[in-house]
Protein backbone atom coordinates (compact mmCIF):
# COMPACT_ATOMS: atom_id res chain seq x y z
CA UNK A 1 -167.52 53.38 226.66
CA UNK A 2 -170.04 50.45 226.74
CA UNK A 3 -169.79 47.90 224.06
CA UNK A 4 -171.41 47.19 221.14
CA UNK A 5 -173.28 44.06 220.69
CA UNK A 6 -172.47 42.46 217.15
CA UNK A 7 -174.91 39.42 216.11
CA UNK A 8 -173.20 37.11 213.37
CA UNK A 9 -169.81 36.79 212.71
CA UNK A 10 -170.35 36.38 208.41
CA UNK A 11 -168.94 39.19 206.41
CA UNK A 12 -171.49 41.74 207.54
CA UNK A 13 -170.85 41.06 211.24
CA UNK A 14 -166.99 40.89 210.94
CA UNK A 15 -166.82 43.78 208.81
CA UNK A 16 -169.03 46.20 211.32
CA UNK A 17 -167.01 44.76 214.59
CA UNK A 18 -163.60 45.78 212.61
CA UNK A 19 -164.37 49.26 211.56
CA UNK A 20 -166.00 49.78 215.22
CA UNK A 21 -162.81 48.14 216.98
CA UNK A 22 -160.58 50.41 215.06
CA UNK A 23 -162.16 53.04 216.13
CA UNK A 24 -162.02 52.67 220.31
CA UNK A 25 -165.78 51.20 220.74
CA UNK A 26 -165.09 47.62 222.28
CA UNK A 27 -167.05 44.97 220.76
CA UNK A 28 -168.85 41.93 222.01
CA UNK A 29 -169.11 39.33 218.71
CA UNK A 30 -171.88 36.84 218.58
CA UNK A 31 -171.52 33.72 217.20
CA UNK A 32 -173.14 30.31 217.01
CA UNK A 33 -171.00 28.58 215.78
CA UNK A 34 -168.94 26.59 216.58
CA UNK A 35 -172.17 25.42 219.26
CA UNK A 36 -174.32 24.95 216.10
CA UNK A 37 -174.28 25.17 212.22
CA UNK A 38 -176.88 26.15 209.59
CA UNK A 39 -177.37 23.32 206.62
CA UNK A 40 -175.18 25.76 204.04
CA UNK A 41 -171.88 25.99 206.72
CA UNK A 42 -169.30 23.21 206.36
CA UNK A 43 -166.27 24.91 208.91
CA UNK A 44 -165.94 26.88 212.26
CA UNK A 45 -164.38 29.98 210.94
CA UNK A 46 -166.03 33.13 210.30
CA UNK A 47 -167.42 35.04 207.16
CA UNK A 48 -167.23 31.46 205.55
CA UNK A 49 -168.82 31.59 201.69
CA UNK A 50 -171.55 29.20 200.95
CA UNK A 51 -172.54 30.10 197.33
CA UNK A 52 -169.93 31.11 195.59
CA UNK A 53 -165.73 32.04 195.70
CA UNK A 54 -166.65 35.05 193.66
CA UNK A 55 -167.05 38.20 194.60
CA UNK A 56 -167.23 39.04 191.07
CA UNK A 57 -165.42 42.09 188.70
CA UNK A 58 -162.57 43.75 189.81
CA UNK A 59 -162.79 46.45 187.31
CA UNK A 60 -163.86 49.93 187.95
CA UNK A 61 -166.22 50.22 184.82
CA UNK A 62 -168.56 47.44 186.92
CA UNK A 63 -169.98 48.90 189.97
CA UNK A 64 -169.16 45.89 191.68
CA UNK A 65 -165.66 46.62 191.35
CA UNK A 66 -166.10 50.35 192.31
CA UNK A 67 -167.80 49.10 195.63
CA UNK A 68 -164.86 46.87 196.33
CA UNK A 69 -162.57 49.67 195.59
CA UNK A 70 -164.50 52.34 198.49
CA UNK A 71 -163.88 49.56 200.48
CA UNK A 72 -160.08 49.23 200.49
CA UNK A 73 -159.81 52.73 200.93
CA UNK A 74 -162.22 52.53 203.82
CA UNK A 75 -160.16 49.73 205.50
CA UNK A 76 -162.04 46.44 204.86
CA UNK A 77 -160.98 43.84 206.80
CA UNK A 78 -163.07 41.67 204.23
CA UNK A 79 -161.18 43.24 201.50
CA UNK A 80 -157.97 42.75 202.83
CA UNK A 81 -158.33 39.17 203.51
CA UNK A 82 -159.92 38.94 199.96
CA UNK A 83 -156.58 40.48 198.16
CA UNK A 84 -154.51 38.10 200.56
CA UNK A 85 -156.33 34.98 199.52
CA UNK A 86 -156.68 35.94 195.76
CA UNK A 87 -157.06 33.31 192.87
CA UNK A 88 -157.30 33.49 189.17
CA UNK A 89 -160.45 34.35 187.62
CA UNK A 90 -159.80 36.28 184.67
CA UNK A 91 -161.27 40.08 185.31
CA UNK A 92 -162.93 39.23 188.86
CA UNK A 93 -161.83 38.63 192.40
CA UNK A 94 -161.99 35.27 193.17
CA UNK A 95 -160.62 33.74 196.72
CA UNK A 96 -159.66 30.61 198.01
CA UNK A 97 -163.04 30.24 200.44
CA UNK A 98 -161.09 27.99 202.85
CA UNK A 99 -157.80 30.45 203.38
CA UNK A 100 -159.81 33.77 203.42
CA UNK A 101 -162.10 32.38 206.03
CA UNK A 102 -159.14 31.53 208.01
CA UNK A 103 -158.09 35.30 207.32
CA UNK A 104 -160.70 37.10 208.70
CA UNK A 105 -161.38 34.85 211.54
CA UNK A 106 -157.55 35.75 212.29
CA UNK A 107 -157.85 39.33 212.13
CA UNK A 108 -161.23 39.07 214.41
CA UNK A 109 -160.10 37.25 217.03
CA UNK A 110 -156.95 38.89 217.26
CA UNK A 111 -158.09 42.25 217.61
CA UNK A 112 -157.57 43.42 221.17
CA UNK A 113 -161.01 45.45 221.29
CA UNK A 114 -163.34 42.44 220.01
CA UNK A 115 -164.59 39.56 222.73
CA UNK A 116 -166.06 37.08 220.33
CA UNK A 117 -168.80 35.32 222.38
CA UNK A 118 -169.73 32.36 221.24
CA UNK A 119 -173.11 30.23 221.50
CA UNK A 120 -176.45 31.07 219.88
CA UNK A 121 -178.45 34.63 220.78
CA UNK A 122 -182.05 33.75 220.43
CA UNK A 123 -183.41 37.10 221.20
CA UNK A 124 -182.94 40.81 220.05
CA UNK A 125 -180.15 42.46 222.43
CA UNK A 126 -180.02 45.51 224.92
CA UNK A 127 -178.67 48.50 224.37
CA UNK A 128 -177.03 49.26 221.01
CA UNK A 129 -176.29 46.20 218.58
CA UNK A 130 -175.68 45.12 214.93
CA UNK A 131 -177.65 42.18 214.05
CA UNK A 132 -176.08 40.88 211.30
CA UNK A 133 -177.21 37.40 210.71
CA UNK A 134 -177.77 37.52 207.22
CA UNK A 135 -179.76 35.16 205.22
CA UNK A 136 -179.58 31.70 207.92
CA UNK A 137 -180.89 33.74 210.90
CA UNK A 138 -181.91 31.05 213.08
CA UNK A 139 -185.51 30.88 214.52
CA UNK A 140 -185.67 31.96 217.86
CA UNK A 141 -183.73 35.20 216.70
CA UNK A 142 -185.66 35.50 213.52
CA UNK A 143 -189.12 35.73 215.77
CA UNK A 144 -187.45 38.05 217.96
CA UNK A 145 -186.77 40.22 215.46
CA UNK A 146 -190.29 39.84 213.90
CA UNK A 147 -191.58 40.70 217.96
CA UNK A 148 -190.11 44.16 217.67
CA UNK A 149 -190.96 44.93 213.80
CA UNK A 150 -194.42 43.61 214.65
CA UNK A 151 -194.27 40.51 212.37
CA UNK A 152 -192.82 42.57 209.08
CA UNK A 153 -190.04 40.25 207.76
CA UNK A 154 -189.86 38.15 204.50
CA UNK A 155 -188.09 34.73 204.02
CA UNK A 156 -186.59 32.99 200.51
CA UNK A 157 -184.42 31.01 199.23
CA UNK A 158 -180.73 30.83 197.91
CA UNK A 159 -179.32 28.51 196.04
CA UNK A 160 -175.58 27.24 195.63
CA UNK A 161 -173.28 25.60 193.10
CA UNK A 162 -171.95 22.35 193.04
CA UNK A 163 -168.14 21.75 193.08
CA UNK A 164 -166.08 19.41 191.17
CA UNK A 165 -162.46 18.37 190.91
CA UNK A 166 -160.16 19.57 188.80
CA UNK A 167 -158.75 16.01 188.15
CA UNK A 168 -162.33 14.12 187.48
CA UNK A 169 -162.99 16.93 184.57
CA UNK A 170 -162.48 16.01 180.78
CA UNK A 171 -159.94 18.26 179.88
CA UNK A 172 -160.28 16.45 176.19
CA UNK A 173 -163.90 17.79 176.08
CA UNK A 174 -163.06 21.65 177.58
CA UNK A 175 -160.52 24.22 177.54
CA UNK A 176 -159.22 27.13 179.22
CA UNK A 177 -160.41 30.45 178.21
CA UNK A 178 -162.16 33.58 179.39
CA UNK A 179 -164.79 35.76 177.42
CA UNK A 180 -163.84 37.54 175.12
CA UNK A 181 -160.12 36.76 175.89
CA UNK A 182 -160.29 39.08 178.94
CA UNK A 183 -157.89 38.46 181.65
CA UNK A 184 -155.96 35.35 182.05
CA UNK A 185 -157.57 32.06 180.94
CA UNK A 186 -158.98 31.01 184.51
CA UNK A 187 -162.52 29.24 183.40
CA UNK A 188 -162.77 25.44 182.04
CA UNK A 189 -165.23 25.82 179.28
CA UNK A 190 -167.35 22.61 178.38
CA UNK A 191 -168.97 23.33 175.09
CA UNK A 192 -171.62 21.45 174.36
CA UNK A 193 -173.81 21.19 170.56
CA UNK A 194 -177.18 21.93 169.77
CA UNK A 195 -178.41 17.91 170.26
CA UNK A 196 -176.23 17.86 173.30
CA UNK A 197 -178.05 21.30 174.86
CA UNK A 198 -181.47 20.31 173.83
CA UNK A 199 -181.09 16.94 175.53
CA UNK A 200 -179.98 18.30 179.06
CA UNK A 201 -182.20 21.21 178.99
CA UNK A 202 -185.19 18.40 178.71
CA UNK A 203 -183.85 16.37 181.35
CA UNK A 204 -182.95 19.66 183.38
CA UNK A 205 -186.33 21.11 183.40
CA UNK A 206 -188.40 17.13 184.39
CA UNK A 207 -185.54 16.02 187.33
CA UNK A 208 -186.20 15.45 190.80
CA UNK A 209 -186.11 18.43 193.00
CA UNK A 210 -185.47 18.09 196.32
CA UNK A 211 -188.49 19.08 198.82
CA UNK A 212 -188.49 22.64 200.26
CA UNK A 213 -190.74 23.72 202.18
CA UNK A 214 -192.73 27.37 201.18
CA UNK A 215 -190.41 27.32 197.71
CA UNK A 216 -192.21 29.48 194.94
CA UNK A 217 -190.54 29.96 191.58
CA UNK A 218 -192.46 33.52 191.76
CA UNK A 219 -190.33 33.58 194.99
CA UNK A 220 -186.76 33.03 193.61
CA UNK A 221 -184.52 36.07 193.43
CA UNK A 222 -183.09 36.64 189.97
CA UNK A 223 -179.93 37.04 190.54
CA UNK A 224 -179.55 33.44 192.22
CA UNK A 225 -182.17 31.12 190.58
CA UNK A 226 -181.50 27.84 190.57
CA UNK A 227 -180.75 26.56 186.77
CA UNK A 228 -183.19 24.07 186.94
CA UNK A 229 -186.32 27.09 187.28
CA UNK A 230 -184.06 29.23 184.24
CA UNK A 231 -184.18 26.01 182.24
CA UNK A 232 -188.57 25.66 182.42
CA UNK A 233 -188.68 28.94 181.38
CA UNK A 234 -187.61 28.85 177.78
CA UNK A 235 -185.88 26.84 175.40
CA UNK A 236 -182.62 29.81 175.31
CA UNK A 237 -182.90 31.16 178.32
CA UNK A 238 -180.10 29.44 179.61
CA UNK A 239 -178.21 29.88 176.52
CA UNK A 240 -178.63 33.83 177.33
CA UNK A 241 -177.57 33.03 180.64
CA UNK A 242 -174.85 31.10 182.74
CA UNK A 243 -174.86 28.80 179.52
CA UNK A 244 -173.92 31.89 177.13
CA UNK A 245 -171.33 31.06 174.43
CA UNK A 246 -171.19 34.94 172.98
CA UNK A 247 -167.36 35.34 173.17
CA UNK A 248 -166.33 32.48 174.09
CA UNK A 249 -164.19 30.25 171.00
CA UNK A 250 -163.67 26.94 170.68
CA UNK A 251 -160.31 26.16 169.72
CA UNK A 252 -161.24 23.02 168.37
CA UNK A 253 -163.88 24.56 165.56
CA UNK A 254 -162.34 28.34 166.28
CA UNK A 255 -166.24 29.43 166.78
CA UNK A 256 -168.36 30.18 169.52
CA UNK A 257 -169.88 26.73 170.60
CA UNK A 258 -174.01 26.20 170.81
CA UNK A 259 -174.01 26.52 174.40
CA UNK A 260 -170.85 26.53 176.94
CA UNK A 261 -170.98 25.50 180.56
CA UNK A 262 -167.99 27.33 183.09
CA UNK A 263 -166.26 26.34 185.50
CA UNK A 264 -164.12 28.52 188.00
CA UNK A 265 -161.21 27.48 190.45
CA UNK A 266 -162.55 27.65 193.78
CA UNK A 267 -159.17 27.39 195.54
CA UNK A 268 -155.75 28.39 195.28
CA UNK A 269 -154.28 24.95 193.80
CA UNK A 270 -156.61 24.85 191.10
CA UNK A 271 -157.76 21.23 192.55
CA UNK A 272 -161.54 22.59 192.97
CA UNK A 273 -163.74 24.18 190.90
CA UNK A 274 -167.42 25.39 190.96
CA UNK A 275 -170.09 25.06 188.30
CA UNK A 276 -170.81 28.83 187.39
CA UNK A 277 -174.31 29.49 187.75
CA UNK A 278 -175.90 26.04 188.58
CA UNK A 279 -176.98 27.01 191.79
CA UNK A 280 -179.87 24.21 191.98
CA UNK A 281 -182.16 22.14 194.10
CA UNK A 282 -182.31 19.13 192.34
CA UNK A 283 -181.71 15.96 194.71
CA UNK A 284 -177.82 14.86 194.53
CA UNK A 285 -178.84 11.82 192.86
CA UNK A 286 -180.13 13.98 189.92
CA UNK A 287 -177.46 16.88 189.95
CA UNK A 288 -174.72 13.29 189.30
CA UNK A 289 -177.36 12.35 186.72
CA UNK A 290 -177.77 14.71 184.81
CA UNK A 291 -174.95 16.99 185.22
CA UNK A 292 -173.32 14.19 183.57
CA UNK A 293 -174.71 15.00 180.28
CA UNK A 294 -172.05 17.70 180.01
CA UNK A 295 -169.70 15.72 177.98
CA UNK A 296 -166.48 17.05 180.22
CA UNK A 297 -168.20 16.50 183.17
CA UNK A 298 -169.36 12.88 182.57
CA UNK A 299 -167.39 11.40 185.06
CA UNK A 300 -167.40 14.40 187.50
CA UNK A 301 -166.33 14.06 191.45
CA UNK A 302 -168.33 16.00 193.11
CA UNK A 303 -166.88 17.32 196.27
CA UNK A 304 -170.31 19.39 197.37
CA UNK A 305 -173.61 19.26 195.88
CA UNK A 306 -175.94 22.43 195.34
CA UNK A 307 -178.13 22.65 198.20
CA UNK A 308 -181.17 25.39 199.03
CA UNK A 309 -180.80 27.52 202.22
CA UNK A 310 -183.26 30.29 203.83
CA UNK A 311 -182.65 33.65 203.27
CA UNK A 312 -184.90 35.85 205.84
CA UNK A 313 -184.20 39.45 205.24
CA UNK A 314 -186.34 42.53 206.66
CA UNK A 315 -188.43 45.39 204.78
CA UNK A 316 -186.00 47.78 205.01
CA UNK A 317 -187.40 50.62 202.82
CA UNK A 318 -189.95 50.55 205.55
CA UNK A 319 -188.08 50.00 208.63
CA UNK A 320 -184.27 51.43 208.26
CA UNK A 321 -182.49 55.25 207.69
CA UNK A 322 -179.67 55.44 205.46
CA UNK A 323 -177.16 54.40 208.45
CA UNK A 324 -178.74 51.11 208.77
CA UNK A 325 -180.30 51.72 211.76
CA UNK A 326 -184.05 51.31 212.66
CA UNK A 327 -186.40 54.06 212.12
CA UNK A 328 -188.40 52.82 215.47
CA UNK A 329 -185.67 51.85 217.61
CA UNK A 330 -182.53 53.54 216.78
CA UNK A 331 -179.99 51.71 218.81
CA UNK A 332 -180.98 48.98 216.94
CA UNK A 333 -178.82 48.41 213.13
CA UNK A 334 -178.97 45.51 210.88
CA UNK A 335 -176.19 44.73 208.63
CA UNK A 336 -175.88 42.13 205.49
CA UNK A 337 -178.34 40.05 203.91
CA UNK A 338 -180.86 40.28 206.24
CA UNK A 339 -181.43 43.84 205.33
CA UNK A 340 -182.03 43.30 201.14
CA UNK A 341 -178.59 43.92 200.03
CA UNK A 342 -177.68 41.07 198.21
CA UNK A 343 -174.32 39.96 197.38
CA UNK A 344 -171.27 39.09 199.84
CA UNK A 345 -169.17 42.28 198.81
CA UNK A 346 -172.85 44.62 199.52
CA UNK A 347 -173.47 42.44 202.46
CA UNK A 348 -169.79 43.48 203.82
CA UNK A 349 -169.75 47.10 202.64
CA UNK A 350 -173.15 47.45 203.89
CA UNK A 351 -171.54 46.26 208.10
CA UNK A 352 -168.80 48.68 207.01
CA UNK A 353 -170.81 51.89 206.86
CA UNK A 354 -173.01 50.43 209.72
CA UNK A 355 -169.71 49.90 212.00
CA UNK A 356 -168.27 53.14 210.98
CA UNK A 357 -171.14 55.20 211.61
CA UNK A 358 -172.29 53.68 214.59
CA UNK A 359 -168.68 54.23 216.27
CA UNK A 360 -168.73 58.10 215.50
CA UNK A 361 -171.84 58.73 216.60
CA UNK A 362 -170.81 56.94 220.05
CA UNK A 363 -167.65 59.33 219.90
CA UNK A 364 -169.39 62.22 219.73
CA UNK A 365 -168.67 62.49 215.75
CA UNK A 366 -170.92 63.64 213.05
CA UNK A 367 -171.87 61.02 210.54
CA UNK A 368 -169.78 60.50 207.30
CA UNK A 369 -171.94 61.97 204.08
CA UNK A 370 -171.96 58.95 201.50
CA UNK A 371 -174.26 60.21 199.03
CA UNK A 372 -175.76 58.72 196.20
CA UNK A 373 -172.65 59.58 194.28
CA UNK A 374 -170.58 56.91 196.02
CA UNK A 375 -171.76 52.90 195.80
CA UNK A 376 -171.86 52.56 199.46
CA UNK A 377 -174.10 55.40 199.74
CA UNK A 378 -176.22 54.66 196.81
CA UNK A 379 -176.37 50.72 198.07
CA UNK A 380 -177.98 52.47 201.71
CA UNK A 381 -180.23 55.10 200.10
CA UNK A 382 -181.32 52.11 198.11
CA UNK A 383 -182.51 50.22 200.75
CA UNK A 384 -183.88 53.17 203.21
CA UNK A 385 -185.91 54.24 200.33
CA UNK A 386 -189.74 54.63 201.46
CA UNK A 387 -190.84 54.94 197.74
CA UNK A 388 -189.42 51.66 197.09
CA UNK A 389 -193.03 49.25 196.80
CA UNK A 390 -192.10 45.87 196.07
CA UNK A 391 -189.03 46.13 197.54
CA UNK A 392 -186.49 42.93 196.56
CA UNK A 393 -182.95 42.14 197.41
CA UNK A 394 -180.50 44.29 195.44
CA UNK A 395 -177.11 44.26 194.07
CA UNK A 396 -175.22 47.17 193.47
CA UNK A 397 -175.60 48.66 190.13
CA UNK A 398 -174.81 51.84 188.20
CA UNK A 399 -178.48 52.69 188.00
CA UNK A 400 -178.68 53.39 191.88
CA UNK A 401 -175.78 55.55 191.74
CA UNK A 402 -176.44 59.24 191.33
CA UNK A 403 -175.99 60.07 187.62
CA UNK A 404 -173.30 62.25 186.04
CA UNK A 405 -173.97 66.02 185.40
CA UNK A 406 -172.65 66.27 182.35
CA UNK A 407 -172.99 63.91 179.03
CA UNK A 408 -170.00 61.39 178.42
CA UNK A 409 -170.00 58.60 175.37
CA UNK A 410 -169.80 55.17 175.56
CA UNK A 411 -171.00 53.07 178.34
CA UNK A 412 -167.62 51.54 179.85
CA UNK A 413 -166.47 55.44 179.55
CA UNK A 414 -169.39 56.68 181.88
CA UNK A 415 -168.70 53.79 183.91
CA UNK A 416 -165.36 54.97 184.48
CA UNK A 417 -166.29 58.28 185.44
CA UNK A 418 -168.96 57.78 187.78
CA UNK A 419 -166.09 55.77 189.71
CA UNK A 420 -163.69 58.45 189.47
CA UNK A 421 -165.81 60.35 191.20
CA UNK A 422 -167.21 58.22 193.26
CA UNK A 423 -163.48 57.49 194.71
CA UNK A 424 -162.37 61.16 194.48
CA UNK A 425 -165.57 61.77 197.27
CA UNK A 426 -164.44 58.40 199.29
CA UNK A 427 -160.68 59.93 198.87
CA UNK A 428 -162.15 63.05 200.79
CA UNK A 429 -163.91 61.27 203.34
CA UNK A 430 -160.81 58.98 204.25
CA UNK A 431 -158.82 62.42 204.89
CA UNK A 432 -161.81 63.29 207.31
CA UNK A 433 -161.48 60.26 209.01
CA UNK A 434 -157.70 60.34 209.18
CA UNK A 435 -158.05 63.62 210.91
CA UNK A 436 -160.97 62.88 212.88
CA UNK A 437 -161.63 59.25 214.11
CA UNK A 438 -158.55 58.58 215.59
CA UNK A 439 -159.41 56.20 218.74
């Protein structure tokens, strides 16, 4: 059987070269690194995370969680090096960054049926291959790519979150809690008053931004906009979002402060932690300036500043089926970011069914049915969808997933049934695979 070429060896790459390894179709991994490095990767190992530790709820009533739950079933190596390197974070899954790196590049390179070849490919492959080079495709491949869509591929940018230490953090100014008393108390909470908000939202919105070059506000995806564009855009609108205090109490006034800022660990000793939700490009001189005006985190050592970083993805709707592969040239697949799935758990489960698929068709197998019911299959209907206009990078989300045929009450309790039956169908599908894709 001739191999499949995998491009990228982030969570979408490593996550396709697994599921077609374990399945008898040898794989030839891609990797630049450790030859060369984008501006957002600080290490050598693979599926390293750049924006966040977070791969956010763990619960089943979020669809997040549901996603993450097909996934175990389905045997994610991303998942299982996720559970391994598991820190506190109240209801979600956050890892230590540095140790489940380490696990996955493990697990890669140690799997007898993957050759992990490394130096830069700066041109579309032969024969059948994954690209999965997610949002830092380089630019010889990204004008490759471009060469065979004829030129229809979008760029933008991303945005991460500084990091602090634990130690440099007014604990007299914060405390431990988690909304709403959910979960364990894993976020530092840094309340700050009315004065104290109004006077670092003025200063947030006039700093110094670093230059960019082609960065739009129109342009910046919702779901990671940097705090200094929420803060310009209304006097609350940071108080409705990563600086909401609904939940959250005080226990030095035992009520919800004006505004709270959060802070999660970012490693397994508790010596790091992230600012949640300032992803930002304000210079580094700036983010230390005014940063500081968060009373705990006056005297903050920062240990990475927020930084922009390309994200190039494709027009999938357009250009893709619901196995990932390309409607023009079907040996072709993309994987990850680069395709408009947005998120590192999407960007992995969307290499899984890639991998998977592609390694039963090569076996002669019919391809699995994950319908709109399940979130993997709602995630890849979502963005194969030809009626989809003004199409923009997605999370998963309820409201993709196939609705229920029958009425239940309450929100969390529909939740909870559209993933029981979302894993009853995955259940169903694992038995077909346990029968069937045997290498």
């Amino acid at each position: 059987m001739k191999a499949v070429t995998v491009v990228g060896a982030g969570l979408a790459g490593c996550e396709a070269a697994w599921q077609l390894a374990q399945r008898g179709v040898p794989v030839l991994l891609r990797e630049m690194k450790p030859h060369k490095r984008t501006p957002a990767h600080a290490s050598d190992d693979f599926a390293e995370l750049v924006c966040s530790n977070s791969l956010r709820s763990a619960e089943l009533t979020n669809a997040v969680g549901l996603l993450k739950e097909e996934m175990r079933r389905l045997g994610s190596v991303i998942m299982a090096a996720a559970d391994e390197n598991r820190v506190g974070a109240g209801s979600a899954l956050a890892v230590d960054r540095e140790g489940f790196a380490r696990s996955v590049t493990g697990r890669i390179k140690g799997h007898p049926g993957i050759t992990v070849v490394e130096g830069e490919a700066e041109s579309v492959p032969e024969g059948i291959a994954i690209i999965a080079t997610g949002p830092l495709t380089s630019e010889a491949l990204a004008e490759s790519i471009a060469g065979v869509l004829g030129g229809k591929y979008l760029n933008f940018y991303d945005a991460a979150a500084p990091i602090v230490t634990y130690e440099s953090i007014d604990m007299d100014r914060a405390f431990m809690a988690s909304r709403y008393g959910k979960g364990e108390a894993d976020y530092i909470n840094c309340p700050l008053t009315r004065e104290e908000y109004l006077a670092f939202r003025r200063e947030l919105c006039t700093a110094l931004q670093a230059p960019v070059h082609g960065f739009d506000d129109a342009e910046v995806f919702e779901g990671c906009m940097p705090v200094e564009v929420m803060a310009r855009r209304g006097e609350d609108t940071l108080r409705y979002g990563p600086l909401k205090p609904r939940g959250i109490i005080d226990p030095a006034t035992g009520r919800e402060p004006y505004a709270v800022v959060q802070l999660r660990r970012d490693n397994f000793e508790g010596s790091l932690y992230n600012i949640v939700g300032f992803q930002t490009h304000l210079t580094f001189g700036e983010q230390k300036r005014v940063f500081s005006m968060i009373p705990a985190l006056r005297n903050a050592e920062y240990v990475r500043y927020g930084v922009m970083h390309r994200n190039t993805y494709i027009d999938s709707p357009r250009l893709l089926d619901q196995r990932y592969r390309l409607r023009s040239r079907p040996e072709l697949r993309f994987a990850g970011q680069i395709t408009g799935v947005e998120g590192y758990v999407e960007s992995a489960a969307s290499g899984l069914l890639c991998g998977l698929q592609t390694a039963r068709e090569l076996r002669g197998l019919p391809p699995l049915d994950f319908t709109r019911k399940t979130a993997i299959g709602a995630l890849a209907a979502y963005v194969s969808d030809p009626s989809v206009r003004d199409f923009q990078p997605m999370n998963i989300n309820f409201g993709i997933i196939s609705p229920l045929e029958y009425k239940v009450k309450g929100k969390r309790n529909k939740n909870a049934e559209l993933s029981r039956r979302a894993l009853e169908i995955i259940d169903g599908l694992c038995g077909r695979l346990r029968l069937e894709d045997r290498p």
